[in-house]
Protein backbone atom coordinates (compact mmCIF):
# COMPACT_ATOMS: atom_id res chain seq x y z
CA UNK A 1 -45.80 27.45 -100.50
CA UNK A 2 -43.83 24.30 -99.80
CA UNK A 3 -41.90 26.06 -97.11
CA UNK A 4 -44.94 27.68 -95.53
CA UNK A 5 -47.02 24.10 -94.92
CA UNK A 6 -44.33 21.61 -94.14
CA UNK A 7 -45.64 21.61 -90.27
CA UNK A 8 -48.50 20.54 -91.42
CA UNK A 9 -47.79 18.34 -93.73
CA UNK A 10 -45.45 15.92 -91.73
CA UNK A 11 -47.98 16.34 -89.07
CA UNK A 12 -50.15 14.52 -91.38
CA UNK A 13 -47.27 12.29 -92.50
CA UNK A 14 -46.66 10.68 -89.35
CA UNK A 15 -50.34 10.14 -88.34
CA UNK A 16 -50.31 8.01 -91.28
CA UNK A 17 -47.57 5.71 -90.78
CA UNK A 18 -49.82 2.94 -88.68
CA UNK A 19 -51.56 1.97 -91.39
CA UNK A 20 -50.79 1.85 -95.25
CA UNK A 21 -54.44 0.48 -95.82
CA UNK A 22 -55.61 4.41 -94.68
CA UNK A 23 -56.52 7.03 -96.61
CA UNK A 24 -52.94 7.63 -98.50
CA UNK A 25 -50.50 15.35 -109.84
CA UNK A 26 -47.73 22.77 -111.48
CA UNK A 27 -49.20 19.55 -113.61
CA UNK A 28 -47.20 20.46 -116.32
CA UNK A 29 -47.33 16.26 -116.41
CA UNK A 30 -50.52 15.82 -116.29
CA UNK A 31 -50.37 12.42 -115.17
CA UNK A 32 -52.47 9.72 -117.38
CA UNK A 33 -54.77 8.62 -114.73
CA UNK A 34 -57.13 5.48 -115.20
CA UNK A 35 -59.04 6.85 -112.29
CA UNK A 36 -61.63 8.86 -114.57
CA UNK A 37 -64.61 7.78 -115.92
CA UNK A 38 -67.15 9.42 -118.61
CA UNK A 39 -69.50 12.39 -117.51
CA UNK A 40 -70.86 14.93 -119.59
CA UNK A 41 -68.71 13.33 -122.08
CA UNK A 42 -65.99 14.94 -120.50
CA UNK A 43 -64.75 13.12 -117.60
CA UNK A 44 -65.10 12.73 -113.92
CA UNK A 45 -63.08 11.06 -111.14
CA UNK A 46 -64.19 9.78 -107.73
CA UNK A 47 -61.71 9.96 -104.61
CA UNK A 48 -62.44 7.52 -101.77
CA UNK A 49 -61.40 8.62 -98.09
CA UNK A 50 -61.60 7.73 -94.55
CA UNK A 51 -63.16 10.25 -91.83
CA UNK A 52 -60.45 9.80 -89.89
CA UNK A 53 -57.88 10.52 -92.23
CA UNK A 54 -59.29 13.92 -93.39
CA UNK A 55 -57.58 16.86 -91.72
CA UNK A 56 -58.22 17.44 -88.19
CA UNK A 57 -58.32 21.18 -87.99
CA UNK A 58 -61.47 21.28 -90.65
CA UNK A 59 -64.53 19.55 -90.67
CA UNK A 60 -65.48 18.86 -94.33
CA UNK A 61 -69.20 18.58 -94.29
CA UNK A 62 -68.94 22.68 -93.12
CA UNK A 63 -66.23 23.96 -95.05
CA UNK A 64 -67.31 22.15 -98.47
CA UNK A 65 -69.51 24.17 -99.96
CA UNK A 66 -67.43 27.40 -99.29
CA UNK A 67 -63.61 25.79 -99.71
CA UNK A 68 -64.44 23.47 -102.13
CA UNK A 69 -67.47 23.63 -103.88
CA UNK A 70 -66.73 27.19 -104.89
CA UNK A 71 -63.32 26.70 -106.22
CA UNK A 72 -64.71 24.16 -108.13
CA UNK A 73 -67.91 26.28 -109.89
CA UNK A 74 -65.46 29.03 -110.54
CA UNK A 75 -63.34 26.93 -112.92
CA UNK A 76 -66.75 24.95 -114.25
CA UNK A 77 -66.52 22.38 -112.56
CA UNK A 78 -69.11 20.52 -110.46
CA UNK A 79 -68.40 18.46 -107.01
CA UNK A 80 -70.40 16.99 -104.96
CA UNK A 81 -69.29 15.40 -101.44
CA UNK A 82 -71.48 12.25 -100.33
CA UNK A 83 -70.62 11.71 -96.41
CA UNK A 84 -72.13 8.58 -95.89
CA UNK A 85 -70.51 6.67 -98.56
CA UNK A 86 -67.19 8.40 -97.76
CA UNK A 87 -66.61 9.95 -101.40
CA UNK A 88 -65.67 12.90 -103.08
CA UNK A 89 -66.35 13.38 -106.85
CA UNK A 90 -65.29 16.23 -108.92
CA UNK A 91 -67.13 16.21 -112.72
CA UNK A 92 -66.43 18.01 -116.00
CA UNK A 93 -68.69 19.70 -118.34
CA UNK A 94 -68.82 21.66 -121.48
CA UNK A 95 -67.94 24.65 -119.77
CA UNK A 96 -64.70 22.96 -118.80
CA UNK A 97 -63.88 21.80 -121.44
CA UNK A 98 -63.99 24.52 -123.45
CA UNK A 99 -61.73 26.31 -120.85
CA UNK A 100 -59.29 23.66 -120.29
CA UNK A 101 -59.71 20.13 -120.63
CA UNK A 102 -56.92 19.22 -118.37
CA UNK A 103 -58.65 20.97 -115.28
CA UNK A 104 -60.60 17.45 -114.40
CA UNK A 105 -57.84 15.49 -113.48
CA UNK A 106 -56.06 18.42 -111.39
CA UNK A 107 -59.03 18.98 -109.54
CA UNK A 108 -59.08 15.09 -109.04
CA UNK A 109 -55.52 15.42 -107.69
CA UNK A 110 -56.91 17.97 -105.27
CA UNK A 111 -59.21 15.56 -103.71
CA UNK A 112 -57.11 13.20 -103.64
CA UNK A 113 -54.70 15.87 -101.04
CA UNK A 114 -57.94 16.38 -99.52
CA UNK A 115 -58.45 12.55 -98.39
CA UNK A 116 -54.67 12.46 -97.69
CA UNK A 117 -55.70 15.10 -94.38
CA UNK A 118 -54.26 18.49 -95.96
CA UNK A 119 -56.58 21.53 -95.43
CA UNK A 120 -58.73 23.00 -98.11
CA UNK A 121 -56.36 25.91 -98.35
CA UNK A 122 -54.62 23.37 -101.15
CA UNK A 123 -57.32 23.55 -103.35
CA UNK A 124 -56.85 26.82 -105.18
CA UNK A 125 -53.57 26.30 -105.94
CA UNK A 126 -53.47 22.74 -107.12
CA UNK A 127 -56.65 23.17 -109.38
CA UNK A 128 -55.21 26.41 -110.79
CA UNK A 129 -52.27 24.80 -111.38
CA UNK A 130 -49.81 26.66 -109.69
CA UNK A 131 -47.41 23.73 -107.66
CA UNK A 132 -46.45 20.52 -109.24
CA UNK A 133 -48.51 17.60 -108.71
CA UNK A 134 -48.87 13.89 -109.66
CA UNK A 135 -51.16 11.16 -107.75
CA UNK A 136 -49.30 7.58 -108.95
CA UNK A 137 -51.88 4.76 -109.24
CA UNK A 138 -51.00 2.13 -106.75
CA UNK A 139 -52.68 -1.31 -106.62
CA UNK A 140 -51.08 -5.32 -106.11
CA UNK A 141 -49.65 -6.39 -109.04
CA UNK A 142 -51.17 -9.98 -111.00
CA UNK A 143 -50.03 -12.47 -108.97
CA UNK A 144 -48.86 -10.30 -105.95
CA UNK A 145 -51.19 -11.13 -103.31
CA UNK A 146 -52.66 -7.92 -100.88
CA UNK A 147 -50.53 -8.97 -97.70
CA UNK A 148 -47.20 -9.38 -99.77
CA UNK A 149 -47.92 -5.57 -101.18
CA UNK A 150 -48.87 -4.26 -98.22
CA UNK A 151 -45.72 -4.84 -96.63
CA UNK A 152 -43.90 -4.14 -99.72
CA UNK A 153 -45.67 -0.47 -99.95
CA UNK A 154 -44.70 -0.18 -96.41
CA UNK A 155 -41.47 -0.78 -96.84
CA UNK A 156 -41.18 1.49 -99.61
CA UNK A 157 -42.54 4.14 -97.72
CA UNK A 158 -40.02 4.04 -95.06
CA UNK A 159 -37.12 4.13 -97.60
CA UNK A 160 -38.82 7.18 -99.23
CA UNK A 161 -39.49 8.82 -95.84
CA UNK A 162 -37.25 7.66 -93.50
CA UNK A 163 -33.86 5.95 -95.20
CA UNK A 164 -33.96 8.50 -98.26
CA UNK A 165 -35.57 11.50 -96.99
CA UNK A 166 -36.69 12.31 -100.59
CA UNK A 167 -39.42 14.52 -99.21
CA UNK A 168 -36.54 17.18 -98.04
CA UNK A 169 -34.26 16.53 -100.87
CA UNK A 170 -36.73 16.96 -103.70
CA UNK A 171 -38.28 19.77 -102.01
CA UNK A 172 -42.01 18.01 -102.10
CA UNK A 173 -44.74 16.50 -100.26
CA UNK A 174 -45.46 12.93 -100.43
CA UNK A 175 -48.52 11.38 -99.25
CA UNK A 176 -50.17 7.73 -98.82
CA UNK A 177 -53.54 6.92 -100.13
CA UNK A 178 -54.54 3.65 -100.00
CA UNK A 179 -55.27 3.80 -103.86
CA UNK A 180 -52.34 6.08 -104.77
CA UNK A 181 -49.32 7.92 -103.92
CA UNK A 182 -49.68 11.85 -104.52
CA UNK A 183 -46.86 13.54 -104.59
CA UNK A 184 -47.07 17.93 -104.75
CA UNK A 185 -44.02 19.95 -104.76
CA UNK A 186 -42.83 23.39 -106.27
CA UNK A 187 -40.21 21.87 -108.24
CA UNK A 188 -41.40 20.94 -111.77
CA UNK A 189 -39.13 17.53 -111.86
CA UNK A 190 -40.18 16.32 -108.52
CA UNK A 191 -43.32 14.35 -108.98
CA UNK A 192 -41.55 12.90 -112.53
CA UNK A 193 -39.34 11.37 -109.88
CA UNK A 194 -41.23 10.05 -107.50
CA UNK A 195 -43.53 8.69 -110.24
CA UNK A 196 -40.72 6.61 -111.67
CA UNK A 197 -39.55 5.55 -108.73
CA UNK A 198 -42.86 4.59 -108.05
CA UNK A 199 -43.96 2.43 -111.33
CA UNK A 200 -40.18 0.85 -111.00
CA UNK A 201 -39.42 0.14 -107.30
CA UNK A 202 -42.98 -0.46 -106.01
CA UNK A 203 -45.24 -1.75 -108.69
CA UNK A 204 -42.07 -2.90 -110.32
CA UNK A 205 -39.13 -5.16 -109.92
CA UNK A 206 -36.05 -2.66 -109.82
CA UNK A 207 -34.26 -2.75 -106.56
CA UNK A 208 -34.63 0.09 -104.18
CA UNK A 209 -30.88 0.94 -103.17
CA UNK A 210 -28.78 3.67 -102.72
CA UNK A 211 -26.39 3.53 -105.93
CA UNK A 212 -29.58 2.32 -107.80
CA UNK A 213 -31.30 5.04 -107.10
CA UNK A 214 -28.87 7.59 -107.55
CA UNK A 215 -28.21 6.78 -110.78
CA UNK A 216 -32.04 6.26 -112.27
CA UNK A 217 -33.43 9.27 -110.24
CA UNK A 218 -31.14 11.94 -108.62
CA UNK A 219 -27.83 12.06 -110.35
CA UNK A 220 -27.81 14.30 -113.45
């Protein structure tokens, strides 16, 4: 599946690389995600995105109820897709949670791929469960100001991408929200990596350098 989608994916990539401000979790992880807030008792979570940054070859408003919506109701979840205040929210229920109660927060993770600009074709498979997926909280630090982590995110981004290639070498996607960096790959220790490299390098202090890297991420 990673193989099959790469085109598309680094299609996406690149369109992305303007702006870091644009629309930028198998979940064995399960990612702790502060993201969710309290439906039903059970939990919902509310993606953001840009128009602009949702995939070209789709356009959501016609392929939602069929792509998404449906996917959703199968595994009892609800969803609901308001256009003019540019958000996506996925909710829990009883019926979820008495089939899974982790299901919320990977069908969060698929809209969050969703406002990155992949297809809906990703939904089945993320909210089933069946690639690896984390979505990495990203957001200034206290006392970091929004200009000096904007270019620090950008920089980041281009080591990642561009100086470390970790999308090829870790055999996963890596995509660019403006609230989070979601990371989907068929290799279970992928997103582990690029989650720690994330809460270390970019919301952190640790520096971001070859032999440094190496040697907290890659090397066994």
């Amino acid at each position: 599946m990673m193989e099959k989608s790469a085109a598309e994916m680094e299609s996406d990539n690149s369109e992305m690389d303007s702006d870091t401000s644009e629309m930028m979790e198998k979940s064995s992880a399960d990612s702790d995600t502060s993201m969710d807030d309290t439906t039903y008792g059970y939990g919902s979570i509310t993606v953001v995105f840009e128009e602009e940054g949702l995939c070209k070859e789709e356009d959501m408003k016609h392929v939602w109820k069929k792509e998404v919506e449906a996917v959703f109701e199968a595994k009892g979840l609800s969803c609901e897709l308001k256009w003019d205040e540019k958000q996506m929210t996925v909710s829990a229920s009883k019926r979820t949670h008495l089939m899974d109660t982790t299901i919320v927060f990977r069908a969060g993770r698929a809209l969050y791929v969703l406002a990155c600009g992949l297809s809906t074709q990703w939904v089945e498979p993320i909210v089933s469960g069946e690639i690896y997926t984390a979505v990495i909280e990203v957001r200034p630090p206290e006392g970091t100001t929004e200009d000096a982590f904007s270019i620090k995110y950008r920089e980041f981004r281009d080591k990642v991408e561009r100086k470390f290639e970790l999308s090829q070498k870790l055999s996963c996607f890596i995509l660019y929200h403006s609230a989070a960096v979601v990371v989907l790959s068929d290799k279970e220790r992928s997103p582990s990596i690029i989650s720690n490299l994330v809460d270390c390098c970019l919301m952190g202090d640790d520096p971001f350098d070859e032999d440094h890297f190496h040697e907290l991420f890659l090397d066994e």
